[in-house]
C-alpha atoms as a PDB file:
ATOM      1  CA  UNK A   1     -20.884  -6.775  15.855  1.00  0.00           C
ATOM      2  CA  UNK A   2     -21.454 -10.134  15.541  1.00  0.00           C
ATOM      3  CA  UNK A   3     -21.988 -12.331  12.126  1.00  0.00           C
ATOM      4  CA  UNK A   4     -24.086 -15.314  12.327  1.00  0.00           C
ATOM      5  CA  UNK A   5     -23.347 -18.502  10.004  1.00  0.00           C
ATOM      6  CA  UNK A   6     -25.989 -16.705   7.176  1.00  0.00           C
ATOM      7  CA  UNK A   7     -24.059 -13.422   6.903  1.00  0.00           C
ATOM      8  CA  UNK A   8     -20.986 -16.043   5.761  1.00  0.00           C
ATOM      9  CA  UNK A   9     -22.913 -17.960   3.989  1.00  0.00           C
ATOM     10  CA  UNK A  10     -23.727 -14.909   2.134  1.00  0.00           C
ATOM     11  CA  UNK A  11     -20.327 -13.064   1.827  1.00  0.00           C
ATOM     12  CA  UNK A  12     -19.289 -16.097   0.831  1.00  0.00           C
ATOM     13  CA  UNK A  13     -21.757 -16.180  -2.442  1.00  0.00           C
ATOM     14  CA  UNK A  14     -21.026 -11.987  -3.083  1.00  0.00           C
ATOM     15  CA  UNK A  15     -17.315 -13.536  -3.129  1.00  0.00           C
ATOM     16  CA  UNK A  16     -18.359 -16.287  -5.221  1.00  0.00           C
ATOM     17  CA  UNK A  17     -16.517 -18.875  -2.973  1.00  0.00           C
ATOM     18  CA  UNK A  18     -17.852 -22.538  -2.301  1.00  0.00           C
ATOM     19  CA  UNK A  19     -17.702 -23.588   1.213  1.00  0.00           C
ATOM     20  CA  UNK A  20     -19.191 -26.124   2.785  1.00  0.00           C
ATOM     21  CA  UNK A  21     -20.679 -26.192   6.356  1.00  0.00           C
ATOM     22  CA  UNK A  22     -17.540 -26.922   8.209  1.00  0.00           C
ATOM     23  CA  UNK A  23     -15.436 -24.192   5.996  1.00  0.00           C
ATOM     24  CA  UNK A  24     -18.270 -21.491   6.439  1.00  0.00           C
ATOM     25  CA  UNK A  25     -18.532 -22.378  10.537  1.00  0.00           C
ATOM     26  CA  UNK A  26     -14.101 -22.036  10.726  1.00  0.00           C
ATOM     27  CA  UNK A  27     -14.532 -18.995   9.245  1.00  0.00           C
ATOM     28  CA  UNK A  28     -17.572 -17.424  11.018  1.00  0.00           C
ATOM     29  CA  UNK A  29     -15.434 -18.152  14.634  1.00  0.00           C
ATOM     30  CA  UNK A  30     -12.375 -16.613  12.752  1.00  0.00           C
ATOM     31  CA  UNK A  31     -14.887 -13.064  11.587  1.00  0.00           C
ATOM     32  CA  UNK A  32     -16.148 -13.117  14.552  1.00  0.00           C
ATOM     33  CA  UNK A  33     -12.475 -12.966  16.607  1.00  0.00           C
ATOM     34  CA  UNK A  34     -11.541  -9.879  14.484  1.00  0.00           C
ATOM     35  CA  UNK A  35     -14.733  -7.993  15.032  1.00  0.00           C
ATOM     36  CA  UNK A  36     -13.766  -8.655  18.534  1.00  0.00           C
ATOM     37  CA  UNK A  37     -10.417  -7.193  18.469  1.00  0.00           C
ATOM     38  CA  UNK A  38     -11.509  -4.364  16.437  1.00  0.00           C
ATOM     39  CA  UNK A  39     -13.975  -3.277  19.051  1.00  0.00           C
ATOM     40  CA  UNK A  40     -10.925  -3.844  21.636  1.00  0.00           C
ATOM     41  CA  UNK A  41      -9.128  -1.398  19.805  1.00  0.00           C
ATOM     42  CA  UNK A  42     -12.533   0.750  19.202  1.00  0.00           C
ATOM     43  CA  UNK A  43     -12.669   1.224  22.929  1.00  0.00           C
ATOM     44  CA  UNK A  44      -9.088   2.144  23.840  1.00  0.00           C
ATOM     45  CA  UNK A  45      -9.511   6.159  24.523  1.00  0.00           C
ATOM     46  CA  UNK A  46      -7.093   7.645  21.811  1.00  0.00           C
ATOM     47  CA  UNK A  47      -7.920  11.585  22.581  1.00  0.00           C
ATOM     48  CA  UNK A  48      -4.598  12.186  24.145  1.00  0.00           C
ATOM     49  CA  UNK A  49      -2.106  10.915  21.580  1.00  0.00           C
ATOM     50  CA  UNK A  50      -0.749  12.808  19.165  1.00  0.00           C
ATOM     51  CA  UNK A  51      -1.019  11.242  15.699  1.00  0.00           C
ATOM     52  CA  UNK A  52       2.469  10.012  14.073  1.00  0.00           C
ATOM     53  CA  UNK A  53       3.813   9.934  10.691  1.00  0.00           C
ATOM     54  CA  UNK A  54       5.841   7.013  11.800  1.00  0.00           C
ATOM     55  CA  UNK A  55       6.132   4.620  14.444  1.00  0.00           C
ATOM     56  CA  UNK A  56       9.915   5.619  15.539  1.00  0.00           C
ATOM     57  CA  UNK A  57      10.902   8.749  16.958  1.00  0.00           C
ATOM     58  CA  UNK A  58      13.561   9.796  14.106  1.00  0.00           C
ATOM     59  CA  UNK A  59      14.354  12.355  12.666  1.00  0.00           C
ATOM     60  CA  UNK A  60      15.341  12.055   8.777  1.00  0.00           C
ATOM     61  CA  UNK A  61      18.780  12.738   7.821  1.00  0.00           C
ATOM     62  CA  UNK A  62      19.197  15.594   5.037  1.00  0.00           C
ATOM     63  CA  UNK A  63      21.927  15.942   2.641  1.00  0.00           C
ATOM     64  CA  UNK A  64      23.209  19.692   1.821  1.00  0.00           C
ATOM     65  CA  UNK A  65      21.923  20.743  -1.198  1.00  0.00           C
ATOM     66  CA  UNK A  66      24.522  21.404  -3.473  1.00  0.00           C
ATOM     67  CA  UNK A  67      25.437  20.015  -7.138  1.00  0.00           C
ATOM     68  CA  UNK A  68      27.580  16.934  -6.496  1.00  0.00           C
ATOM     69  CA  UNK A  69      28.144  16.063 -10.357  1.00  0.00           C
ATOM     70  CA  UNK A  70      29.225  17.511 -13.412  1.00  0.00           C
ATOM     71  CA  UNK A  71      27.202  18.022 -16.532  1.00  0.00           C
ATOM     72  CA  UNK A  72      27.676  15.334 -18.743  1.00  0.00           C
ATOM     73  CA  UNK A  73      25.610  16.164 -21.763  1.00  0.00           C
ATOM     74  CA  UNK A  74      27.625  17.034 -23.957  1.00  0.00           C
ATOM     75  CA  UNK A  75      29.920  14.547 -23.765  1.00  0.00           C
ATOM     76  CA  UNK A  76      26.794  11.482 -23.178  1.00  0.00           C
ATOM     77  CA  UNK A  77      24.325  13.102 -26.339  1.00  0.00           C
ATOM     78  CA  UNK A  78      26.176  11.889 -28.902  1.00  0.00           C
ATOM     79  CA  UNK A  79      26.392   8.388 -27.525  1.00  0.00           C
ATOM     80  CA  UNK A  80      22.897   8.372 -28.048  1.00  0.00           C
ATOM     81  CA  UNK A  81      21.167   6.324 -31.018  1.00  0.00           C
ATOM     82  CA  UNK A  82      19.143   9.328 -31.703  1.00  0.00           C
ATOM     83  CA  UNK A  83      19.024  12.881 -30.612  1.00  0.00           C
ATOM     84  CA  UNK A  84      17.532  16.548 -31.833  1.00  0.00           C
ATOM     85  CA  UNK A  85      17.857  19.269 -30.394  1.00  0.00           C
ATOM     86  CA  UNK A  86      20.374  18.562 -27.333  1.00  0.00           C
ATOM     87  CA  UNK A  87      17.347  15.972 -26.299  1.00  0.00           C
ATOM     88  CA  UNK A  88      17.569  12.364 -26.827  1.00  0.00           C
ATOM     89  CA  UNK A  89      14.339  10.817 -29.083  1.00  0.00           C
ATOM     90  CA  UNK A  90      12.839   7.446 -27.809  1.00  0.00           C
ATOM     91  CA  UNK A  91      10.591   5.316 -29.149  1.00  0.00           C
ATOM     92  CA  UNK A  92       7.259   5.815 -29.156  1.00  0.00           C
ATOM     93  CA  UNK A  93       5.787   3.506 -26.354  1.00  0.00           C
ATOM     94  CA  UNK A  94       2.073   4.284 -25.894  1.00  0.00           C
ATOM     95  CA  UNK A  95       0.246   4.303 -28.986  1.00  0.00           C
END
């Protein structure tokens, strides 16, 4: 797909940018360069390759599962400028 210098011109009012003649023709050989490439990559035949979730082959290191610290409540709650009920009261943020 190819723009001409009025499909610019026109962007470039939805956009509500000025350009003059020499800005709108840079960027009209610029559009036109990506639509190229995009239809480069449009053509390459994908069909056989499996789709990734990311671009390295690795595989993501787990941690056991398993409680690592103890529970500090009790000991943290009454630090607290405000608590009620064993929970600790903020202010109210969103009004």
């Amino acid at each position: 797909m190819a723009l001409t210098l009025d499909d610019v011109r026109r962007v470039a009012r939805l956009a509500r940018l000025r350009q003059d003649d020499t800005q709108a023709q840079s960027m009209l050989i610029e559009l036109n360069r990506i639509f190229e490439l995009i239809g480069q990559m449009q053509a390459v035949d994908t069909s056989a390759v499996e789709p990734m979730s990311h671009p390295r082959d690795v595989a993501q290191r787990l941690r056991s599962d398993r409680v690592t610290e103890s529970d500090r409540r009790t000991r943290l709650l009454p630090l607290a400028p405000s608590s009620e009920a064993g929970l600790y009261l903020v202010p109210r943020v969103i009004e």
